[in-house]
PDB file of N, CA and C in Angstrom:
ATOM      1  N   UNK A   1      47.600   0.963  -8.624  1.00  0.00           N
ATOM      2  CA  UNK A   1      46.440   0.704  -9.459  1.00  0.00           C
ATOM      3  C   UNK A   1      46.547  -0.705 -10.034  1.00  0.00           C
ATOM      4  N   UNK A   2      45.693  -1.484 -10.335  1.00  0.00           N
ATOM      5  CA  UNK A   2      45.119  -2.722 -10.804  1.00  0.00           C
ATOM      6  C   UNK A   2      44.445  -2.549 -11.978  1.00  0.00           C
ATOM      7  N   UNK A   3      44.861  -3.534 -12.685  1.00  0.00           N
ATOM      8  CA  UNK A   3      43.715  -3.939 -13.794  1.00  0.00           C
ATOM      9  C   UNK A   3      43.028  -4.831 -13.743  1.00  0.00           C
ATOM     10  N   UNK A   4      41.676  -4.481 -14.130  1.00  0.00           N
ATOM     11  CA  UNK A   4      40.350  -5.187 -14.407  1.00  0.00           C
ATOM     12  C   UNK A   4      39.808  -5.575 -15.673  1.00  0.00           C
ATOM     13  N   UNK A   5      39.358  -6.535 -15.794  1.00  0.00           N
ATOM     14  CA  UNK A   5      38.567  -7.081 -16.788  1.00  0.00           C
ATOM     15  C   UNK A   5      37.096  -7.206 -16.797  1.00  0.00           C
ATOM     16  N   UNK A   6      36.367  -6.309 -17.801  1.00  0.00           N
ATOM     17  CA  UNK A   6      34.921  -6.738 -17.427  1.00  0.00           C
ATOM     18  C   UNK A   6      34.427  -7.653 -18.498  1.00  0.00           C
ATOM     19  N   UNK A   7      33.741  -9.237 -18.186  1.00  0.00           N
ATOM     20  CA  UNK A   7      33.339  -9.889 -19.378  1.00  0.00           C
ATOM     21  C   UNK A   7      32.000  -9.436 -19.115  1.00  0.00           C
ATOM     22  N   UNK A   8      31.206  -9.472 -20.138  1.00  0.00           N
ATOM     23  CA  UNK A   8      29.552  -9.059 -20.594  1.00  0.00           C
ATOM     24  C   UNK A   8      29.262 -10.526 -21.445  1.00  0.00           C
ATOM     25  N   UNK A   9      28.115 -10.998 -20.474  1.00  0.00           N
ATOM     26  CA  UNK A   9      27.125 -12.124 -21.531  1.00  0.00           C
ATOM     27  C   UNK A   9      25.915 -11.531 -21.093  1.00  0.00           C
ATOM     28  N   UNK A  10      25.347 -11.910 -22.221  1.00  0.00           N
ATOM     29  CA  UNK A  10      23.913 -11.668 -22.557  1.00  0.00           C
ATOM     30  C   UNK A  10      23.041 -12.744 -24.071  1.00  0.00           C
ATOM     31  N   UNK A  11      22.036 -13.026 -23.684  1.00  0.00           N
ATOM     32  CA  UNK A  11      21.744 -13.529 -24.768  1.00  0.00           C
ATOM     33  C   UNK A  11      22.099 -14.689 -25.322  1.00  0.00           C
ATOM     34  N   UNK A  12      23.184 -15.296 -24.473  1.00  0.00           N
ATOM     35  CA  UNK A  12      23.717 -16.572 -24.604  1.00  0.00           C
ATOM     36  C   UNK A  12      25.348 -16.308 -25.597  1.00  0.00           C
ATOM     37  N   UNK A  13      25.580 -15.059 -25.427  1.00  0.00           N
ATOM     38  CA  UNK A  13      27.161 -14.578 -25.971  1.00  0.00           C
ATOM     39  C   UNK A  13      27.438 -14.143 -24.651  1.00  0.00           C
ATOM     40  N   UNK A  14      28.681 -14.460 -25.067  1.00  0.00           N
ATOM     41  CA  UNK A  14      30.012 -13.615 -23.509  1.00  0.00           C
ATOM     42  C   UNK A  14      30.786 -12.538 -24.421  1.00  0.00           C
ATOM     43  N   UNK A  15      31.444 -11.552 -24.053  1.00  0.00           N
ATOM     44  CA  UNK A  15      32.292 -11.095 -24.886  1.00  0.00           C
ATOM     45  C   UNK A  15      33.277 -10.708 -23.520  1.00  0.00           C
ATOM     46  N   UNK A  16      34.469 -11.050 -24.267  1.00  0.00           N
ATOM     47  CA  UNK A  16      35.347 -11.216 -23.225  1.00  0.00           C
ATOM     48  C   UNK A  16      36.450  -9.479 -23.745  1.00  0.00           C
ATOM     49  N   UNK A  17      36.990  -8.975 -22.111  1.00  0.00           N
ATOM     50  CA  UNK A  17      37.379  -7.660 -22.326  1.00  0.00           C
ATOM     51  C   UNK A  17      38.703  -8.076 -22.454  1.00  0.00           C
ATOM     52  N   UNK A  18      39.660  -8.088 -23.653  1.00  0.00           N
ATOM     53  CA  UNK A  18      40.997  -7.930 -24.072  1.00  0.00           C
ATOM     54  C   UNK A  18      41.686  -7.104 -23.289  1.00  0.00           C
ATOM     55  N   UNK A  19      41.380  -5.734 -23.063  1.00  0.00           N
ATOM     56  CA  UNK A  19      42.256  -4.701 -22.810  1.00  0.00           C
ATOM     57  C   UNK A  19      42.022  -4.528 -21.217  1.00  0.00           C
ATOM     58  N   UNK A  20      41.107  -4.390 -20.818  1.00  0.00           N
ATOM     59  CA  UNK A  20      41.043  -4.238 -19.150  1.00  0.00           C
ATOM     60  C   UNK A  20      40.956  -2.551 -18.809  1.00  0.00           C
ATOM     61  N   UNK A  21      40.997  -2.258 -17.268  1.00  0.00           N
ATOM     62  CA  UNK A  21      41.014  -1.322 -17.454  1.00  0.00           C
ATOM     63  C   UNK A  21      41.672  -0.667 -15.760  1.00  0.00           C
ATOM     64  N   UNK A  22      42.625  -0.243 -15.826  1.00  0.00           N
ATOM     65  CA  UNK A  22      43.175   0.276 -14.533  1.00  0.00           C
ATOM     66  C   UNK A  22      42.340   0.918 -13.543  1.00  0.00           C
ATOM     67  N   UNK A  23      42.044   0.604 -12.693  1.00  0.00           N
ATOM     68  CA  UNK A  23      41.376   1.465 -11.585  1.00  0.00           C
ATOM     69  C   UNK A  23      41.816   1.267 -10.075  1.00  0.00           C
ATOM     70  N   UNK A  24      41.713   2.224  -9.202  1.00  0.00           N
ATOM     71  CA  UNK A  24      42.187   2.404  -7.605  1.00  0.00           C
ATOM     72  C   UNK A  24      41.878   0.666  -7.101  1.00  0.00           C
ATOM     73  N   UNK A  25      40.729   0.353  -7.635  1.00  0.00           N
ATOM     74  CA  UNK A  25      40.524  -0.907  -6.664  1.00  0.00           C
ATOM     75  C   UNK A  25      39.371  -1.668  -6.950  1.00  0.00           C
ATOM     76  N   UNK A  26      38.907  -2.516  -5.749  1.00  0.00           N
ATOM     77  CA  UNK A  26      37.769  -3.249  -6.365  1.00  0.00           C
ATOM     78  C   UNK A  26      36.571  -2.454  -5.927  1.00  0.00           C
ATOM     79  N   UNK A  27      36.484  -1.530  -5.589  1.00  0.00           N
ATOM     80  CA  UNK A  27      35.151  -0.794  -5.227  1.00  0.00           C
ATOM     81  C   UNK A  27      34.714  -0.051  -6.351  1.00  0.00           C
ATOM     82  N   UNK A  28      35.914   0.515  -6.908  1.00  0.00           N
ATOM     83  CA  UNK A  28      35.912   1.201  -8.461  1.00  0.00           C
ATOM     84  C   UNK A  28      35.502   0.307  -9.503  1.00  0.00           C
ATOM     85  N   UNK A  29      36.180  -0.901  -9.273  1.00  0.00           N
ATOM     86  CA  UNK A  29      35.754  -1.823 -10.597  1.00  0.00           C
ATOM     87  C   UNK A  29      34.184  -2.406 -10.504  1.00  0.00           C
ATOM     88  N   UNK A  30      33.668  -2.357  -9.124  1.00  0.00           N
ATOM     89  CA  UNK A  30      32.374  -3.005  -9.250  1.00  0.00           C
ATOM     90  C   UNK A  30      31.580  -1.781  -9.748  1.00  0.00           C
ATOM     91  N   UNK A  31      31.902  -0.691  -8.989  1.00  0.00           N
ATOM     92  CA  UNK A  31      31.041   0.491  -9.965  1.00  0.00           C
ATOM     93  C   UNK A  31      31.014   0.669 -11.367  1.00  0.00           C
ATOM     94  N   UNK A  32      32.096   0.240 -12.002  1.00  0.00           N
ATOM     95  CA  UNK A  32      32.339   0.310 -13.044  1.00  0.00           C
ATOM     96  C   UNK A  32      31.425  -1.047 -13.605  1.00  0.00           C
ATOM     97  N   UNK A  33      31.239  -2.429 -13.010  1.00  0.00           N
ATOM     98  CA  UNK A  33      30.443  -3.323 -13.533  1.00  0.00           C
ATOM     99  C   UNK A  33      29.277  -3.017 -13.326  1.00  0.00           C
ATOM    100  N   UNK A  34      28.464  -2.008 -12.214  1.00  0.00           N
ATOM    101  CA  UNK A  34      27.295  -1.727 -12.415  1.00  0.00           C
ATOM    102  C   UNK A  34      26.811  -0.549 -13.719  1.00  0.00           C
ATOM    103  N   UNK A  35      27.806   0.038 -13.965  1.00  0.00           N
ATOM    104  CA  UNK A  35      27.390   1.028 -15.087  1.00  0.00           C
ATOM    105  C   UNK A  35      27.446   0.309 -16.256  1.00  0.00           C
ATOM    106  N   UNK A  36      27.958  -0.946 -16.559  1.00  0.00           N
ATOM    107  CA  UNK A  36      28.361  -1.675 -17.883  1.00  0.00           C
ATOM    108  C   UNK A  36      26.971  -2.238 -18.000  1.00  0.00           C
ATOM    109  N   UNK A  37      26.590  -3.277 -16.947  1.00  0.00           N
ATOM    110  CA  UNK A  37      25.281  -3.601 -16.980  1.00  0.00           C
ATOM    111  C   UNK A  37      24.133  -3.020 -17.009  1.00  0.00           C
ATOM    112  N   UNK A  38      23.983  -1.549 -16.402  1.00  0.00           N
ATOM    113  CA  UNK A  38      23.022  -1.080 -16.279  1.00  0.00           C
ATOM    114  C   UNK A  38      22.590  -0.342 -17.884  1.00  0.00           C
ATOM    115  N   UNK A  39      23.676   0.438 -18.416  1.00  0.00           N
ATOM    116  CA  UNK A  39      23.475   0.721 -19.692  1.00  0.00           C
ATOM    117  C   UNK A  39      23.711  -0.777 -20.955  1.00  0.00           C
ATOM    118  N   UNK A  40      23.969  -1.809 -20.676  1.00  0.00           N
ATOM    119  CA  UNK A  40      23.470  -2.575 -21.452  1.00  0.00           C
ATOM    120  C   UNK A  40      21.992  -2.648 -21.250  1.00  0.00           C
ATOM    121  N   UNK A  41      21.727  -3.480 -20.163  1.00  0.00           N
ATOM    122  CA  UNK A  41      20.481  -3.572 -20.042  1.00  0.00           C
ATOM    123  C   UNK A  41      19.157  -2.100 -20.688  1.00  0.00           C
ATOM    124  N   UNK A  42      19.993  -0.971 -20.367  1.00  0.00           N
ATOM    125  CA  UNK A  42      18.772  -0.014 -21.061  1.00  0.00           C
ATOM    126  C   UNK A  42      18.742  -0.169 -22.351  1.00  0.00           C
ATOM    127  N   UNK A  43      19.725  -0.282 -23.097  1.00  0.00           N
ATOM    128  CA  UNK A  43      19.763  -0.602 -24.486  1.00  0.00           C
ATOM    129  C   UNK A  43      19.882  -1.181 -25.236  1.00  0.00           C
ATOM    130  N   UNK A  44      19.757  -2.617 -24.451  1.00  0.00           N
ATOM    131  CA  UNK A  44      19.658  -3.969 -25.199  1.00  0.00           C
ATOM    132  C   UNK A  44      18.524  -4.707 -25.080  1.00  0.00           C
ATOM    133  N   UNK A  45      18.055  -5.199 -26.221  1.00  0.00           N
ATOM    134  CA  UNK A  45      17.055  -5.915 -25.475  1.00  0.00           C
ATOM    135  C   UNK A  45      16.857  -6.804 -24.806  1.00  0.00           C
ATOM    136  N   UNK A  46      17.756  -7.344 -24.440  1.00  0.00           N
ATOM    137  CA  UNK A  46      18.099  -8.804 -23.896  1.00  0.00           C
ATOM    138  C   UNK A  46      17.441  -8.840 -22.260  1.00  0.00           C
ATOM    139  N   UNK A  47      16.856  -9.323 -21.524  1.00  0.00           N
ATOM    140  CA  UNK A  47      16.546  -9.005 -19.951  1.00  0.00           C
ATOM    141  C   UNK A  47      17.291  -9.382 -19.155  1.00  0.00           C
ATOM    142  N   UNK A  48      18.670 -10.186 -19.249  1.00  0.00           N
ATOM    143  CA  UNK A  48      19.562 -10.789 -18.227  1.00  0.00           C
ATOM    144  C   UNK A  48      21.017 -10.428 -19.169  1.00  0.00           C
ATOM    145  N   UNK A  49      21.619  -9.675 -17.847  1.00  0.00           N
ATOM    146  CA  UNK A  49      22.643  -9.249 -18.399  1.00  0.00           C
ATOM    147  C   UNK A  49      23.865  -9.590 -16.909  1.00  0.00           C
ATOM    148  N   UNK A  50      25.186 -10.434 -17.350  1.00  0.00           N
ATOM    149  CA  UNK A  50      26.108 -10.526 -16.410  1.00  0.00           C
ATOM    150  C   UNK A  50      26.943 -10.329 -16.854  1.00  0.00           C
ATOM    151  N   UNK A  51      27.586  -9.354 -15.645  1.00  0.00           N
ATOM    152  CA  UNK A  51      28.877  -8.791 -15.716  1.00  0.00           C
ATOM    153  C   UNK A  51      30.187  -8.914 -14.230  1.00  0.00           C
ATOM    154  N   UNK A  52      31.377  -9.955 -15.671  1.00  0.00           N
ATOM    155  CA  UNK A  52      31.904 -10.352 -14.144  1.00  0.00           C
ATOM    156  C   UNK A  52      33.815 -10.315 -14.354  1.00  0.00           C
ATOM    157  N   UNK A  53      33.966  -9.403 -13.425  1.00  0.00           N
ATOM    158  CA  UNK A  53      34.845  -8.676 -13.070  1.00  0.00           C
ATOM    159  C   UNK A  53      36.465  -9.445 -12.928  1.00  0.00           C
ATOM    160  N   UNK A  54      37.600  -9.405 -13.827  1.00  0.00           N
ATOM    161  CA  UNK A  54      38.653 -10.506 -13.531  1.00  0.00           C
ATOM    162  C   UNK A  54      39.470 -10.008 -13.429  1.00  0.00           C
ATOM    163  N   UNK A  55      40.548 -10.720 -12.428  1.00  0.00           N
ATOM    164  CA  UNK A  55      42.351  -9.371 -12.393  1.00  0.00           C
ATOM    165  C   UNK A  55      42.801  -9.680 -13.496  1.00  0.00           C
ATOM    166  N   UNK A  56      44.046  -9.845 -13.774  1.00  0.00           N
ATOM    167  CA  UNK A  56      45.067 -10.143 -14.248  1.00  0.00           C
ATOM    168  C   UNK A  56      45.139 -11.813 -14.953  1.00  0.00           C
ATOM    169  N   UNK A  57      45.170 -12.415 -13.957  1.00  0.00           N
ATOM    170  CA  UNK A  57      45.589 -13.843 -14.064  1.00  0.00           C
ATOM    171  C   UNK A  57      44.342 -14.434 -14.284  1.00  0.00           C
ATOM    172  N   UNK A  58      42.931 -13.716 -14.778  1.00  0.00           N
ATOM    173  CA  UNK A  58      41.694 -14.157 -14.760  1.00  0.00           C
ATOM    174  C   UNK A  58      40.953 -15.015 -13.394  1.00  0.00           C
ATOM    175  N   UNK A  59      41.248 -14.693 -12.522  1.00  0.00           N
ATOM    176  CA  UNK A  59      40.060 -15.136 -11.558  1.00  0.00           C
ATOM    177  C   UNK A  59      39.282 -14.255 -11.384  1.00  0.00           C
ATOM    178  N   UNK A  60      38.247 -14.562 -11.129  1.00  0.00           N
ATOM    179  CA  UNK A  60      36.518 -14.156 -11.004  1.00  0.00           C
ATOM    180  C   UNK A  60      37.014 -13.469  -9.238  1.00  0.00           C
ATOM    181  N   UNK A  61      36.564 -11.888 -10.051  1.00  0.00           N
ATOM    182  CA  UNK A  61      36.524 -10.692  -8.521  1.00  0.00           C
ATOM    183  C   UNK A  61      35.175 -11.249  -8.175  1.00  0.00           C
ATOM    184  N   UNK A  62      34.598 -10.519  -8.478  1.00  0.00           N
ATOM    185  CA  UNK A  62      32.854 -10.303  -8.952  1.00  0.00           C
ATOM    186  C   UNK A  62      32.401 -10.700  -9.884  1.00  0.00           C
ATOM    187  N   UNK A  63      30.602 -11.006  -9.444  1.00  0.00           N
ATOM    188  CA  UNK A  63      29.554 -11.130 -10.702  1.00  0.00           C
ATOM    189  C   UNK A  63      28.273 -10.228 -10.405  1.00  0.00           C
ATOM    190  N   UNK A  64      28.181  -9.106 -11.234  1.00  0.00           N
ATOM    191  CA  UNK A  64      26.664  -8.374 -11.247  1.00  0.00           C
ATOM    192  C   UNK A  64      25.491  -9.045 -12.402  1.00  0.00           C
ATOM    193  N   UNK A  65      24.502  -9.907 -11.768  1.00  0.00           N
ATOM    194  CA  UNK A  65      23.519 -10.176 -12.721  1.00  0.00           C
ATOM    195  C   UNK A  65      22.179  -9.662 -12.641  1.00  0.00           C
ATOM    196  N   UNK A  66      21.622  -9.079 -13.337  1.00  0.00           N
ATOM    197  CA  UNK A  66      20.516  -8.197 -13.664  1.00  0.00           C
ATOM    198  C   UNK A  66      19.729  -8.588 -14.262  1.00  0.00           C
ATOM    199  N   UNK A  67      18.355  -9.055 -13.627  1.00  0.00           N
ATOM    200  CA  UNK A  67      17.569  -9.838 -14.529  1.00  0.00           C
ATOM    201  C   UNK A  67      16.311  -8.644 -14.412  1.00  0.00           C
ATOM    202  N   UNK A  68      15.750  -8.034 -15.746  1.00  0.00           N
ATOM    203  CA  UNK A  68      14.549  -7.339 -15.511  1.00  0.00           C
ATOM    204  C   UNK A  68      13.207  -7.981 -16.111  1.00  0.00           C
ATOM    205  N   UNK A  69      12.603  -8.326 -15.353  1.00  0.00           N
ATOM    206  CA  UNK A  69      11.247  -9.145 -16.148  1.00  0.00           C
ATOM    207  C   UNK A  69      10.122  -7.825 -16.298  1.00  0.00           C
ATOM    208  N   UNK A  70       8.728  -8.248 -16.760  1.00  0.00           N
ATOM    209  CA  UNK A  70       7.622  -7.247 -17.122  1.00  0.00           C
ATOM    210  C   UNK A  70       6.908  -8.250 -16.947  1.00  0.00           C
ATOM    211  N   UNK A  71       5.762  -8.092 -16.078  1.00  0.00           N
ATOM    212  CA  UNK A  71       4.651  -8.695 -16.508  1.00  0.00           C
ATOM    213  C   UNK A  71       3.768  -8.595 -17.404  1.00  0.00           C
ATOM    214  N   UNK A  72       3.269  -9.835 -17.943  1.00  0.00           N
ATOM    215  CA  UNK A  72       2.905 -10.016 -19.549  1.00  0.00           C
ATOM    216  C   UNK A  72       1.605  -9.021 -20.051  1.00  0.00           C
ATOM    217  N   UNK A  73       1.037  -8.425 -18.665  1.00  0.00           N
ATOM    218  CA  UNK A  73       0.168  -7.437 -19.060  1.00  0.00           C
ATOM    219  C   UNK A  73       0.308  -6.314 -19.208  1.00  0.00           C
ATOM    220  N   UNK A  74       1.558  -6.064 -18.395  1.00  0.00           N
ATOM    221  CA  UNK A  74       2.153  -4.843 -18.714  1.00  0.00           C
ATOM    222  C   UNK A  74       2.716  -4.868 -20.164  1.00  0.00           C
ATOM    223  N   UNK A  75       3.563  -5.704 -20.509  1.00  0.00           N
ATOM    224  CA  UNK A  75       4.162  -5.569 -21.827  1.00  0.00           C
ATOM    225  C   UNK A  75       3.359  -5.461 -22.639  1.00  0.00           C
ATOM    226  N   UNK A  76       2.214  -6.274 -22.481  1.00  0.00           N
ATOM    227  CA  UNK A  76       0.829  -6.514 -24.102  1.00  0.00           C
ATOM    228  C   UNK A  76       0.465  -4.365 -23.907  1.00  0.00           C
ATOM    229  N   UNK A  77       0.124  -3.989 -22.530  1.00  0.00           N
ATOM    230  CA  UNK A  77      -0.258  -2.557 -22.413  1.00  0.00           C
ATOM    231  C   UNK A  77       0.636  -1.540 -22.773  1.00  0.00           C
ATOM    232  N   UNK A  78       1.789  -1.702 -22.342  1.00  0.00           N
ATOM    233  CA  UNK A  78       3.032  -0.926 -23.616  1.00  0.00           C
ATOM    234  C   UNK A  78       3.053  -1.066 -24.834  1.00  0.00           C
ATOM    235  N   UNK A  79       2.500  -2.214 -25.969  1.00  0.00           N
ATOM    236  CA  UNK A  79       2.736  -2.272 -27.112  1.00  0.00           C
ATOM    237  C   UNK A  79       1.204  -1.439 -27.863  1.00  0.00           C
ATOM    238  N   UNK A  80       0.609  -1.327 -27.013  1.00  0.00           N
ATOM    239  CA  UNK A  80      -0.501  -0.710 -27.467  1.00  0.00           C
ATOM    240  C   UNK A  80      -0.853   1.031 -27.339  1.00  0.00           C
ATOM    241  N   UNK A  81       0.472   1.379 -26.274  1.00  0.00           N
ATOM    242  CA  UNK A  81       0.745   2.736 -26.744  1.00  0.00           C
ATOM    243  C   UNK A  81       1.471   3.258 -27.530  1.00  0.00           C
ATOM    244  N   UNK A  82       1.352   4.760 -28.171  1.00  0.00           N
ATOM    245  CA  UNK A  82       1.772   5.328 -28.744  1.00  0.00           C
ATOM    246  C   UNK A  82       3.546   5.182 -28.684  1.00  0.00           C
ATOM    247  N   UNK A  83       4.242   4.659 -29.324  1.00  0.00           N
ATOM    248  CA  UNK A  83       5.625   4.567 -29.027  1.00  0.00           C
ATOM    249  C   UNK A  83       6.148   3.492 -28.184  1.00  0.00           C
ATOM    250  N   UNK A  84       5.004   2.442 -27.561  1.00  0.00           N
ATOM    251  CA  UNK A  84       5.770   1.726 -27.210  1.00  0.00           C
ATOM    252  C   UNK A  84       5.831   0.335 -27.438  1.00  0.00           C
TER     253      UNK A  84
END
């Protein structure tokens, strides 16, 4: 097993992962960077979210970047419903 590091920027912050996290490999760790991003992104508001994956000695495995846009008519038509 290997350790991984996932850093998260968003918003123009990085937050860098101290502790890391052991997993089988790099197929595990990218799954693991798509679930980091994907639940940021649902619950942040931010629309661009990267998440990028480092061993040990910090070199760059991977980068998952997730950019979700809305078009501006859609968004003006969400704020005008009930709840959104």
């Amino acid at each position: 097993m290997a350790r991984y590091f996932f850093e998260l920027s968003h918003s123009g912050d990085v937050y860098h992962d101290a502790r890391g996290k052991e997993l089988l490999g790099l197929k595990e760790a990218k799954e693991r960077a798509f679930e980091i991003a994907r639940r940021m992104l649902l619950n942040a508001k931010t629309s661009d979210i990267v998440c990028t994956v480092r061993d040990i000695t910090g070199r760059q495995l991977l980068q998952i970047r997730v950019q979700c846009t809305v078009p501006a008519e859609i968004e003006s038509m969400n704020r005008l419903q009930p709840g959104g």
